[in-house]
N, C-alpha and C. Protein backbone atom coordinates (compact mmCIF):
# COMPACT_ATOMS: atom_id res chain seq x y z
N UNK A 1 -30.08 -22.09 -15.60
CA UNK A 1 -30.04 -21.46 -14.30
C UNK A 1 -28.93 -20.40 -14.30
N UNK A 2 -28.90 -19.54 -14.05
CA UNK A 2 -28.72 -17.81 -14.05
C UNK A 2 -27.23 -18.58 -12.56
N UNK A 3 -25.88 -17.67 -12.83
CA UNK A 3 -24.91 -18.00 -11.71
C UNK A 3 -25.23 -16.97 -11.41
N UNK A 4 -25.39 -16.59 -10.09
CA UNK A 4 -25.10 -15.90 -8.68
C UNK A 4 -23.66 -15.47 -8.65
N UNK A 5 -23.75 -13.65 -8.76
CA UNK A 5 -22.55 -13.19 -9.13
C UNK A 5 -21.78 -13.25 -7.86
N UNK A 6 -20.28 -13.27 -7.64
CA UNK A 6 -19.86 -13.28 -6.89
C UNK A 6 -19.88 -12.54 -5.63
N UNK A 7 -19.79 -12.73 -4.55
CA UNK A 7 -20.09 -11.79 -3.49
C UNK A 7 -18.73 -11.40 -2.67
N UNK A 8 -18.27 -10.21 -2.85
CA UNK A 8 -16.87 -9.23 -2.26
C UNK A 8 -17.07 -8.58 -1.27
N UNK A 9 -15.96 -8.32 -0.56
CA UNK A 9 -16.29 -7.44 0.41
C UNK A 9 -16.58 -5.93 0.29
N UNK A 10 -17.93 -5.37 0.82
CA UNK A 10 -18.47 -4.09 0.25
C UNK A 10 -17.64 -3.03 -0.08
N UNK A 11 -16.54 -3.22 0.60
CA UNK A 11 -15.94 -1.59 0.11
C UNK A 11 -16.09 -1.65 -1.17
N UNK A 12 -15.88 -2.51 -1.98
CA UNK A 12 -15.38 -2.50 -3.05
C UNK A 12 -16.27 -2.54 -4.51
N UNK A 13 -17.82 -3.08 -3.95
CA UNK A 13 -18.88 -3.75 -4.78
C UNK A 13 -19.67 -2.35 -5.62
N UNK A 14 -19.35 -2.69 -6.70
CA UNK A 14 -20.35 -1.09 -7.35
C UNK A 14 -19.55 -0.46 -8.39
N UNK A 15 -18.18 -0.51 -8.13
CA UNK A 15 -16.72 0.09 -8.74
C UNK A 15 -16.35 -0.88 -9.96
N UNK A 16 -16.40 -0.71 -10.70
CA UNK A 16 -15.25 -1.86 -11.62
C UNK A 16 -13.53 -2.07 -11.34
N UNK A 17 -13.32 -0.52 -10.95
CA UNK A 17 -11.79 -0.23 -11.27
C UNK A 17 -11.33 -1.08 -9.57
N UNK A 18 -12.37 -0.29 -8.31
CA UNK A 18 -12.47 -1.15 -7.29
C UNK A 18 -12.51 -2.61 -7.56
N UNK A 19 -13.42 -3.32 -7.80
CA UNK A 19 -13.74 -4.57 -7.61
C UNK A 19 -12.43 -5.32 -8.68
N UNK A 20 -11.91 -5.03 -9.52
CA UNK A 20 -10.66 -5.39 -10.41
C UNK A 20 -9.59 -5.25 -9.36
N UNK A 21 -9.70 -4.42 -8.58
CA UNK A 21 -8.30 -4.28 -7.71
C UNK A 21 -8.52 -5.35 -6.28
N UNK A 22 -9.52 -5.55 -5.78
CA UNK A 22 -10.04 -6.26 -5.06
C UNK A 22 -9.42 -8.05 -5.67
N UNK A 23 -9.97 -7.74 -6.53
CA UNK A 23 -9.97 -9.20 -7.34
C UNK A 23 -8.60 -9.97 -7.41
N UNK A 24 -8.05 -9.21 -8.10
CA UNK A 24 -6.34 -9.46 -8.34
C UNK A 24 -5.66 -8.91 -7.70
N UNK A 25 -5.26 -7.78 -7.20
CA UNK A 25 -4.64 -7.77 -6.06
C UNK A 25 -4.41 -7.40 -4.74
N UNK A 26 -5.53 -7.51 -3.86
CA UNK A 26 -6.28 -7.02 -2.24
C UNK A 26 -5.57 -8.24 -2.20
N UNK A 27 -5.18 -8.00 -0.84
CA UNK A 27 -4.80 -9.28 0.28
C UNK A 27 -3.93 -10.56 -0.92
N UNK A 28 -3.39 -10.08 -1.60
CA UNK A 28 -2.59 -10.91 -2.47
C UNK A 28 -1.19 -10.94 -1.76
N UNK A 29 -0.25 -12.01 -1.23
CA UNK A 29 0.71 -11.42 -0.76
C UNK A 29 1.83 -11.09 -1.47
N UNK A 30 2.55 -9.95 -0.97
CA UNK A 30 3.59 -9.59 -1.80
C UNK A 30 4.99 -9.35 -1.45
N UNK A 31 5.79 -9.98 -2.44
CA UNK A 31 7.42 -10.25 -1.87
C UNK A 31 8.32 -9.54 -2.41
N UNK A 32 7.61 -8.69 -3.99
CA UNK A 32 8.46 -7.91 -4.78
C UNK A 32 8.81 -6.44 -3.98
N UNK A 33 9.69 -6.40 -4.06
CA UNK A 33 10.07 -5.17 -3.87
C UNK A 33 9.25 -3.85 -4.32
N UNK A 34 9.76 -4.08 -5.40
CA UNK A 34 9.31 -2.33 -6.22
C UNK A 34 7.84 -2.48 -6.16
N UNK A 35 7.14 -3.71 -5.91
CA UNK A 35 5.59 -3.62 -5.93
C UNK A 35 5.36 -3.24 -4.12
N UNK A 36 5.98 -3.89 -3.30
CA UNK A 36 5.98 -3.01 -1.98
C UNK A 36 5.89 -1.82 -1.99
N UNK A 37 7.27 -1.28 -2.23
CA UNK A 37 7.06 0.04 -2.37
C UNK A 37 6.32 1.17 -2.63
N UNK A 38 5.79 0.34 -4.41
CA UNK A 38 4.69 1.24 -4.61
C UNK A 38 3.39 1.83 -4.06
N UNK A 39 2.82 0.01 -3.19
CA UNK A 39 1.67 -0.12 -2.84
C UNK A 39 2.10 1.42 -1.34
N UNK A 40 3.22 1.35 -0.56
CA UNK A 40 3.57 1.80 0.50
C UNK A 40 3.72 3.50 -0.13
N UNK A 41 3.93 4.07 -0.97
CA UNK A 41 3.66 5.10 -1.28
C UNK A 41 2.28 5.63 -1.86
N UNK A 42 1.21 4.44 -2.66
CA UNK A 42 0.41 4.88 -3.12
C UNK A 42 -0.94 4.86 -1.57
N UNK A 43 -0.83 4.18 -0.69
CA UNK A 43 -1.09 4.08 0.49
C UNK A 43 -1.08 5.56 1.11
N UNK A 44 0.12 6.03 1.29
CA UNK A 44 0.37 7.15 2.10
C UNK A 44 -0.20 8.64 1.15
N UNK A 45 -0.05 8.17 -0.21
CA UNK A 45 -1.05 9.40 -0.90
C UNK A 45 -2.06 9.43 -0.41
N UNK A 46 -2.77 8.56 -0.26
CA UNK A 46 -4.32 7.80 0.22
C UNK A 46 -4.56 8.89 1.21
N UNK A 47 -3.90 8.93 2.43
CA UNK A 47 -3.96 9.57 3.62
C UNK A 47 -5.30 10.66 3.21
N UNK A 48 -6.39 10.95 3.70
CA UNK A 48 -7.12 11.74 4.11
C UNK A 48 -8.60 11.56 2.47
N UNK A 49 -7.73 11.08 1.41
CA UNK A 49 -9.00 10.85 0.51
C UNK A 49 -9.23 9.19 0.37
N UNK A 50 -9.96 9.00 -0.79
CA UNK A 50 -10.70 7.49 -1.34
C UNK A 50 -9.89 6.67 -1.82
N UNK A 51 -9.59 5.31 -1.71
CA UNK A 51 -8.83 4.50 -1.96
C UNK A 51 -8.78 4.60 -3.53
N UNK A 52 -10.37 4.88 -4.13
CA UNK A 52 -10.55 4.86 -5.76
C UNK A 52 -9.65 6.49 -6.32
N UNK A 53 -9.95 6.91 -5.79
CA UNK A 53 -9.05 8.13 -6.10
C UNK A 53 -7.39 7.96 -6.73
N UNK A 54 -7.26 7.31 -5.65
CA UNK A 54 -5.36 7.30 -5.83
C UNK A 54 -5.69 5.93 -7.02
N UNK A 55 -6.45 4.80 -6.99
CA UNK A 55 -6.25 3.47 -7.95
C UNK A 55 -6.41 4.62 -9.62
N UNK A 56 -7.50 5.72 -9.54
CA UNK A 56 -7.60 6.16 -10.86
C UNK A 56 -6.31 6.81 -11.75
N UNK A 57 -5.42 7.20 -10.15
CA UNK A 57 -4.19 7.77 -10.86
C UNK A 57 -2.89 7.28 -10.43
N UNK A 58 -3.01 5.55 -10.28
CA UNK A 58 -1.95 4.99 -10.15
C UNK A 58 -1.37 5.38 -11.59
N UNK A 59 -1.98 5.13 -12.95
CA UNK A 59 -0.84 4.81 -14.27
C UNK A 59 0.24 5.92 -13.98
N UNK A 60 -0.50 7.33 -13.63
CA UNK A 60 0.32 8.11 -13.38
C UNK A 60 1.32 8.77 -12.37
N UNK A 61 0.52 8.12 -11.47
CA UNK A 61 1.62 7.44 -10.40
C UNK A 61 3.04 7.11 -10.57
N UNK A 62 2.52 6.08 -11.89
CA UNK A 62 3.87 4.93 -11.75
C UNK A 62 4.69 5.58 -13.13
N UNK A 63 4.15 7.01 -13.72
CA UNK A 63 4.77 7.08 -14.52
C UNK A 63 5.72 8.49 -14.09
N UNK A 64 5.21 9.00 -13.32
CA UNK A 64 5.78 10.59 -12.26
C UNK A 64 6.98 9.66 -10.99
N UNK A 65 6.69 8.57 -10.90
CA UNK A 65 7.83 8.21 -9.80
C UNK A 65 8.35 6.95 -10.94
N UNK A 66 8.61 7.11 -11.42
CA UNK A 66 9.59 6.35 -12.71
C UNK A 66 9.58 4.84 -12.04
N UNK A 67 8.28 4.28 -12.18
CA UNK A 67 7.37 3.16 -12.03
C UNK A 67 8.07 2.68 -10.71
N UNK A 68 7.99 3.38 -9.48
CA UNK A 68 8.38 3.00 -8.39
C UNK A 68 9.93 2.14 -8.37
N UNK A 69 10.38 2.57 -9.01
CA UNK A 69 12.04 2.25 -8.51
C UNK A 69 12.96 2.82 -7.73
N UNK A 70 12.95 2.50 -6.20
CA UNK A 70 13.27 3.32 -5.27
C UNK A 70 14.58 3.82 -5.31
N UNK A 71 15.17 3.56 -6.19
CA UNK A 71 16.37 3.86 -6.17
C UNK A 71 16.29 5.52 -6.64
N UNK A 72 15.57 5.35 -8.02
CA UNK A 72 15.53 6.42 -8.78
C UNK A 72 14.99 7.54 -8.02
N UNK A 73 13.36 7.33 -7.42
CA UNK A 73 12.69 7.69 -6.52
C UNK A 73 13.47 8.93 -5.32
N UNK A 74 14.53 8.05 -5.04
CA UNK A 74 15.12 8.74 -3.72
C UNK A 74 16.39 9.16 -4.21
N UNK A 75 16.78 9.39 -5.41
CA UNK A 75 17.51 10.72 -6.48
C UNK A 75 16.46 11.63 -6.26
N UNK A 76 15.56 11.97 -6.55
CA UNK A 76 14.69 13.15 -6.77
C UNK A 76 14.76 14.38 -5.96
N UNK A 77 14.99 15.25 -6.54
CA UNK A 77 15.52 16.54 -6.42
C UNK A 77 14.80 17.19 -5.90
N UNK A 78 14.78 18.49 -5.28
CA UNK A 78 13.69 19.64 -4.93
C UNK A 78 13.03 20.03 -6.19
N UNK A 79 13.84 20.50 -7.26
CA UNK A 79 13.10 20.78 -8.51
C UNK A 79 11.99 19.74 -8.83
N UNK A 80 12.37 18.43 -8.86
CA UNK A 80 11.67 17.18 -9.20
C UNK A 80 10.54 17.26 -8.64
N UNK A 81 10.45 17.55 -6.89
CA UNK A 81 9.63 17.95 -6.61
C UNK A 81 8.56 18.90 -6.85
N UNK A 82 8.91 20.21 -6.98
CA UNK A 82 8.29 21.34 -7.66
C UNK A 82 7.45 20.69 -9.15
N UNK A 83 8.09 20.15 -9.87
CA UNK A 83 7.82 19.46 -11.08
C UNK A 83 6.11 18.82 -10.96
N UNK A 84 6.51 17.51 -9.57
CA UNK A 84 6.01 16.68 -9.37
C UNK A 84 4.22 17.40 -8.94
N UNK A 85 4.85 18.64 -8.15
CA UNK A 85 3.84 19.48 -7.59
C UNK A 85 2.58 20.25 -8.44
N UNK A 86 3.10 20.16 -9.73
CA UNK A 86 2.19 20.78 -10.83
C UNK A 86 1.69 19.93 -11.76
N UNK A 87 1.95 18.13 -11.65
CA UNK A 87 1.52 17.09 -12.18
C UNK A 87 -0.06 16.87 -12.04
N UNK A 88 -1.02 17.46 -12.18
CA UNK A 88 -2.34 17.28 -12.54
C UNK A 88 -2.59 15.26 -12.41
N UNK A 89 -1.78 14.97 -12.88
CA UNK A 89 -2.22 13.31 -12.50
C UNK A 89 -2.22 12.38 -11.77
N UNK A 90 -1.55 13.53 -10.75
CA UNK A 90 -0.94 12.94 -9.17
C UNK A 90 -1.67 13.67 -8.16
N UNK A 91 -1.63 13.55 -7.13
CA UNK A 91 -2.09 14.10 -5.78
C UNK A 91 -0.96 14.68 -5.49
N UNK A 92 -1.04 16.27 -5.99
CA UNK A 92 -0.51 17.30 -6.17
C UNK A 92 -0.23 18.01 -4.61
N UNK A 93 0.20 16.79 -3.69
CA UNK A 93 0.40 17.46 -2.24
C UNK A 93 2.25 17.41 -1.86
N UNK A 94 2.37 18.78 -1.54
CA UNK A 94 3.88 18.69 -1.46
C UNK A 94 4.17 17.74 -0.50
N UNK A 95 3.81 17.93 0.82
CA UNK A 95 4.37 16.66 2.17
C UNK A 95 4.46 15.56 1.72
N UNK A 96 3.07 14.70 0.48
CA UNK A 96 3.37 13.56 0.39
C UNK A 96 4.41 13.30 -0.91
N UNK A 97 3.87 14.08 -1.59
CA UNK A 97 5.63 14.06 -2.67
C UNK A 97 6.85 13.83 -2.14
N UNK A 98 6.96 14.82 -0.92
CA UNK A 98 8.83 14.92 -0.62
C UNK A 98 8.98 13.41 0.28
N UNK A 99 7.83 13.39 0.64
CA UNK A 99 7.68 12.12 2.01
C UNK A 99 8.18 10.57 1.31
N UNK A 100 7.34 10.54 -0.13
CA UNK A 100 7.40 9.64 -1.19
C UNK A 100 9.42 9.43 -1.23
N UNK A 101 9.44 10.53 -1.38
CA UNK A 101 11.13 10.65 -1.79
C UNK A 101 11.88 10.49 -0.40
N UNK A 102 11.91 10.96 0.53
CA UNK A 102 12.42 10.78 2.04
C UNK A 102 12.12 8.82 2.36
N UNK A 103 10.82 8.43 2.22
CA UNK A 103 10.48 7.27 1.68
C UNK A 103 11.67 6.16 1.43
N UNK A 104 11.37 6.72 -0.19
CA UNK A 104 12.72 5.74 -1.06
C UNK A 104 13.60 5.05 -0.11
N UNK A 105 14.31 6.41 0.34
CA UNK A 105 15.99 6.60 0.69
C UNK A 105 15.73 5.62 1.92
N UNK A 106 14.65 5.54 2.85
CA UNK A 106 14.80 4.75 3.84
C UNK A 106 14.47 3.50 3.50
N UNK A 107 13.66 3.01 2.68
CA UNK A 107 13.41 2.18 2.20
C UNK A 107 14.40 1.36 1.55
N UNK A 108 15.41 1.88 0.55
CA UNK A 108 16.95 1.48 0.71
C UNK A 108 17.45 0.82 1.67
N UNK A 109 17.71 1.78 2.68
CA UNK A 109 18.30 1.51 3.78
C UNK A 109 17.86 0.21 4.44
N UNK A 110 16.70 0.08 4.36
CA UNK A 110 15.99 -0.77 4.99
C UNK A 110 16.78 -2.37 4.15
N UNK A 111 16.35 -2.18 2.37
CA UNK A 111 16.82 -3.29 1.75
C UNK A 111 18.21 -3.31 1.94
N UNK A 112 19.21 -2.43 2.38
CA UNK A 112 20.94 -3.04 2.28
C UNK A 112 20.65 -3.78 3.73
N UNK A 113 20.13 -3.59 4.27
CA UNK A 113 20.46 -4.16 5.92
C UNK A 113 19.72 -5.14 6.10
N UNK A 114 18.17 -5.86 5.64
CA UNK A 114 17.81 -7.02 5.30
C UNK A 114 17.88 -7.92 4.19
N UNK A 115 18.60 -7.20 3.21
CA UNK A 115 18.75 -8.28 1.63
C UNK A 115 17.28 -7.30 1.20
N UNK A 116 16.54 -7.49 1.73
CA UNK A 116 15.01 -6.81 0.89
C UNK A 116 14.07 -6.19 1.93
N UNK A 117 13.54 -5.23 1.24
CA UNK A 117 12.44 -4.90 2.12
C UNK A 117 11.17 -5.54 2.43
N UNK A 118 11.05 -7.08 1.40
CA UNK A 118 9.73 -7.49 1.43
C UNK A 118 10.37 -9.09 3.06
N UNK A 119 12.11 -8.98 3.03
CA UNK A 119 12.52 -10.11 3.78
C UNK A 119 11.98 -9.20 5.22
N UNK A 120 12.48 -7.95 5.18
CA UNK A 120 12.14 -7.38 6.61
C UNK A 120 10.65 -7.11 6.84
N UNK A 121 9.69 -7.15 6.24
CA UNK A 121 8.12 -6.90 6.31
C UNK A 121 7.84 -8.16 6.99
N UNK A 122 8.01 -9.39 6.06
CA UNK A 122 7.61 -10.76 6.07
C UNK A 122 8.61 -11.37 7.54
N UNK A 123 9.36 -10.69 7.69
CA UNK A 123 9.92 -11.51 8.84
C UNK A 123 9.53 -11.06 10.30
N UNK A 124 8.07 -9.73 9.75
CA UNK A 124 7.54 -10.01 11.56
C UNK A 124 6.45 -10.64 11.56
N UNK A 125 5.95 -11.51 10.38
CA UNK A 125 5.30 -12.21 10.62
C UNK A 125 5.07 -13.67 10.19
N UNK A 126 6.97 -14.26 10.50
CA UNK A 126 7.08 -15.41 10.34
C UNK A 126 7.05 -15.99 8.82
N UNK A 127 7.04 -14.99 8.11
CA UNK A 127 6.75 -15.09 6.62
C UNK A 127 5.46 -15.54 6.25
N UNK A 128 4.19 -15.73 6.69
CA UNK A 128 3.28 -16.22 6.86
C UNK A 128 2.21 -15.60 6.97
N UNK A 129 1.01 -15.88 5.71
CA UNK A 129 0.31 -14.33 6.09
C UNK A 129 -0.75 -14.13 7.02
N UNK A 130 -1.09 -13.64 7.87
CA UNK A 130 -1.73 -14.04 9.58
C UNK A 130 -3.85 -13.85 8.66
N UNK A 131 -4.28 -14.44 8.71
CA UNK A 131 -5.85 -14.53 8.58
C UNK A 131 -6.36 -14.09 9.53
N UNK A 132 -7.28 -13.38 9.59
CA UNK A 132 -7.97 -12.33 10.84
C UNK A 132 -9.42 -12.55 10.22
N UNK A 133 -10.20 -12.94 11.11
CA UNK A 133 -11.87 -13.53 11.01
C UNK A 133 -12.32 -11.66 11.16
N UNK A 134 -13.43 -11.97 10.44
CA UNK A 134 -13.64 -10.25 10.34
C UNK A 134 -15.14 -10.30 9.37
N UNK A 135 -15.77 -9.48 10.72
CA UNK A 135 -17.35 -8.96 9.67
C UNK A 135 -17.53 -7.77 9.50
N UNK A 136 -16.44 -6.79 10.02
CA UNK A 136 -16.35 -5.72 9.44
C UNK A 136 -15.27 -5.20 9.47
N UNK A 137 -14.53 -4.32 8.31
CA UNK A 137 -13.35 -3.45 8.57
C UNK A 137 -13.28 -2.91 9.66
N UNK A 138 -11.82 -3.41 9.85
CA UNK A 138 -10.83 -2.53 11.09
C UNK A 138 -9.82 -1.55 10.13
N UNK A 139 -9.63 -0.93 11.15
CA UNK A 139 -8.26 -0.23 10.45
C UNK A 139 -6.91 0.13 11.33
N UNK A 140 -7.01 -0.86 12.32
CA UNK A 140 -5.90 -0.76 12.78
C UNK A 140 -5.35 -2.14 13.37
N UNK A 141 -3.85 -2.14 14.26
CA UNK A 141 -3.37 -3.66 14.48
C UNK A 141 -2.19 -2.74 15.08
N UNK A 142 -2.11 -3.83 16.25
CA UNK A 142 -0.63 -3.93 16.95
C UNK A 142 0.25 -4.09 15.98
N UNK A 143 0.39 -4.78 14.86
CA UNK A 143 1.41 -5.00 14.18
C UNK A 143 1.69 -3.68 13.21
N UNK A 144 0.56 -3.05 12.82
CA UNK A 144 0.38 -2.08 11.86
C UNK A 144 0.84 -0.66 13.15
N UNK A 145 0.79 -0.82 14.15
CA UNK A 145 1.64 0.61 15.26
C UNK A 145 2.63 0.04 15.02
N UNK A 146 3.48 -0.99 15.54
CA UNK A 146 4.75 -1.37 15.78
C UNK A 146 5.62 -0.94 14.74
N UNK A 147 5.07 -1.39 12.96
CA UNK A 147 5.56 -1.19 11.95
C UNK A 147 5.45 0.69 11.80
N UNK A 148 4.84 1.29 11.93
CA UNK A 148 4.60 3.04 12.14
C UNK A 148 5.38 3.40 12.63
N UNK A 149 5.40 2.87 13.93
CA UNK A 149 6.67 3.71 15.15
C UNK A 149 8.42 3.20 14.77
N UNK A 150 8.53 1.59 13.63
CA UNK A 150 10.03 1.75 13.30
C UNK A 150 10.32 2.39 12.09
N UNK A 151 8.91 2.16 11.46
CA UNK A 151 9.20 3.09 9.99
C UNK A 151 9.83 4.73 10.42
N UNK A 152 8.82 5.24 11.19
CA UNK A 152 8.65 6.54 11.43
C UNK A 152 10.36 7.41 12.30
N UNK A 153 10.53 6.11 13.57
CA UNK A 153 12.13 6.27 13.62
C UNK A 153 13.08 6.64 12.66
N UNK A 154 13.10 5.12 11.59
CA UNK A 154 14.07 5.43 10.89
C UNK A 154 13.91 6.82 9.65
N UNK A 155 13.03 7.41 9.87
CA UNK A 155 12.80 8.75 8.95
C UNK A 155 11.71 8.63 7.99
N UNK A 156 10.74 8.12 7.63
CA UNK A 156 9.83 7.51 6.95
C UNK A 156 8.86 8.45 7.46
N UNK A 157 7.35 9.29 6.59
CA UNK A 157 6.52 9.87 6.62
C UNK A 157 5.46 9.45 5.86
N UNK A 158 4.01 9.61 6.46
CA UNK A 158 2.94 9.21 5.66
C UNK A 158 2.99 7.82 5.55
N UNK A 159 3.37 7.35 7.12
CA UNK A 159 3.51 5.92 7.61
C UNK A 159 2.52 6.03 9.15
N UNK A 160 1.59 6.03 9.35
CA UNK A 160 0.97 6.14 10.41
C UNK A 160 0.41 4.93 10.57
N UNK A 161 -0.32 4.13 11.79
CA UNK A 161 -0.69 3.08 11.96
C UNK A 161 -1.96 2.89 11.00
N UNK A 162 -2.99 3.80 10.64
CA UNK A 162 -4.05 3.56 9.62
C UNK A 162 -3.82 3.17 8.75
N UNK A 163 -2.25 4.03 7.93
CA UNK A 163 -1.91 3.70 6.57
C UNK A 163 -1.02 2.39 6.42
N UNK A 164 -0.49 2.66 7.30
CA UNK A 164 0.25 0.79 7.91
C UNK A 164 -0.78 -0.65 7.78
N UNK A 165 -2.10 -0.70 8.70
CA UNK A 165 -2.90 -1.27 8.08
C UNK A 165 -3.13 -1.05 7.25
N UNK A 166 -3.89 -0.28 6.50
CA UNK A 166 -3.94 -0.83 5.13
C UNK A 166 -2.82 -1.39 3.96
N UNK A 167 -1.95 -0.70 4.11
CA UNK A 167 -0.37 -1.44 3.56
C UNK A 167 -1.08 -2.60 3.94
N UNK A 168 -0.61 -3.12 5.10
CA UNK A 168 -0.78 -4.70 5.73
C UNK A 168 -1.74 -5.82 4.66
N UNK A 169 -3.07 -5.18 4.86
CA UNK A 169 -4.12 -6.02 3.95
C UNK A 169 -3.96 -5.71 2.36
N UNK A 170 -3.38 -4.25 2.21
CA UNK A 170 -3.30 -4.73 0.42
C UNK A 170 -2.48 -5.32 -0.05
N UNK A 171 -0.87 -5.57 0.81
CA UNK A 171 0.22 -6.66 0.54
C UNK A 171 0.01 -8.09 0.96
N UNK A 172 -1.05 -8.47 1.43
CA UNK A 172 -1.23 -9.84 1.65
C UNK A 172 -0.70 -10.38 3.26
N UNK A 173 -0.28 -9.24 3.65
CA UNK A 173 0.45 -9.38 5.26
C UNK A 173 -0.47 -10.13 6.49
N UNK A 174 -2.11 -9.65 6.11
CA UNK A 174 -3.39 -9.82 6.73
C UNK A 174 -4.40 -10.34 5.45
N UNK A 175 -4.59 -11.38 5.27
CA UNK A 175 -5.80 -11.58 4.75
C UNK A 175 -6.96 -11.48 5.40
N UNK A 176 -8.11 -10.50 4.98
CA UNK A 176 -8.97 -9.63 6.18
C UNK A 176 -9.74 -9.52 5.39
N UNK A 177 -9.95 -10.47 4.52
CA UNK A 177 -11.36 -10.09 3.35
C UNK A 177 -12.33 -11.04 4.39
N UNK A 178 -13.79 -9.78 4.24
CA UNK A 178 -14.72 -9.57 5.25
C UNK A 178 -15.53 -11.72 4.99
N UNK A 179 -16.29 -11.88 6.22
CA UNK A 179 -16.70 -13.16 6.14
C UNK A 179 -17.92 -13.28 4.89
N UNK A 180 -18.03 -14.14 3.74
CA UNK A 180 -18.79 -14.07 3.01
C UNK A 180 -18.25 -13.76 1.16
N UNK A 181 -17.27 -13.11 1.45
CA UNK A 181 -16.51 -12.98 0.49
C UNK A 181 -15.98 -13.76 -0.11
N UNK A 182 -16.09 -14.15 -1.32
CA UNK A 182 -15.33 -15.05 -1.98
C UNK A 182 -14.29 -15.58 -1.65
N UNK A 183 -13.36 -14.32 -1.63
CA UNK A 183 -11.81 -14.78 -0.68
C UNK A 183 -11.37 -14.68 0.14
N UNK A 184 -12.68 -14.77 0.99
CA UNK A 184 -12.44 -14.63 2.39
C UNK A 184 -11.57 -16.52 2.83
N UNK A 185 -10.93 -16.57 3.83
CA UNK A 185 -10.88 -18.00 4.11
C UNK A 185 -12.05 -18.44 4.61
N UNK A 186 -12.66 -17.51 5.39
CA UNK A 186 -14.19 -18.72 6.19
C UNK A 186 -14.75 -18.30 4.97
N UNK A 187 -15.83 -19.06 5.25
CA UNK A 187 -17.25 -19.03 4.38
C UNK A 187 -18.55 -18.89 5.13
């Protein structure tokens, strides 16, 4: 008898590079730092194209922002920028480059004043990752504005409530995999 391949939530079904990222790490939650970060910059590249787009040029992603180490990240220079701007392997958009780097520095800020940035994420939601029953994508949340409007205060760009949700569900903040899905919690 033939197994019945697994069943995911559609965004993702058709893609390999999708359905691999789905697999291992969608709605996975996350406490690391530099993997926050990344996901929170490769997010805000996202802004206006395909989620598969930016996953095809994470390697290079992580190799143009010196594998998301915010420290380093928010050194980066205007030149760096310019640099960054003629990188063919990146999403060659100045706003989100400098934003990436403006980013960092708050993102810092953020970790000296909570111990971490994954303690201040996780601590508006009890540390606990909230499950949301769902038969079709949303893309937005009270929690995902709230987090926009303090990011965006403290100087943070290419943080809007859309890109906030999604942050949310690809760090594990919202497990929101659709009903039917393997990893969905209902069944």
């Amino acid at each position: 008898m033939a197994s019945r391949p697994r069943q995911r939530c559609g965004w993702c079904e058709g893609d390999a590079i999708y359905e691999a990222y789905h697999d291992e790490e969608w709605g996975v939650p996350v406490h690391d730092d530099r993997l926050l970060f990344e996901q929170l910059i490769l997010e805000g590249a996202q802004a206006g194209l395909s989620w598969l787009t930016v996953l095809k040029k994470r390697p290079a992603y992580r190799r143009a922002f010196a594998q998301f180490d915010p420290a380093k990240v928010a050194r980066f220079t205007p030149r760096k920028i310019d640099q960054l701007c003629q990188d063919a392997g990146i999403i060659r958009h100045r706003g989100k480059i400098a934003a990436a780097v403006q980013n960092a520095r708050v993102f810092l800020k953020i970790q000296k004043e909570h111990g971490s940035f994954a303690h201040w994420l996780w601590e508006h939601v009890d540390h606990q990752p909230i499950r949301r029953h769902r038969r079709q994508p949303v893309g937005h949340s009270p929690l995902a504005l709230q987090l926009s409007k303090e990011l965006r205060r403290q100087g943070m760009n290419f943080v809007g409530p859309s890109i906030m949700h999604a942050f949310l569900q690809a760090v594990g903040v919202f497990n929101e995999h659709l009903v039917g899905c393997y990893k969905s919690f209902l069944k």
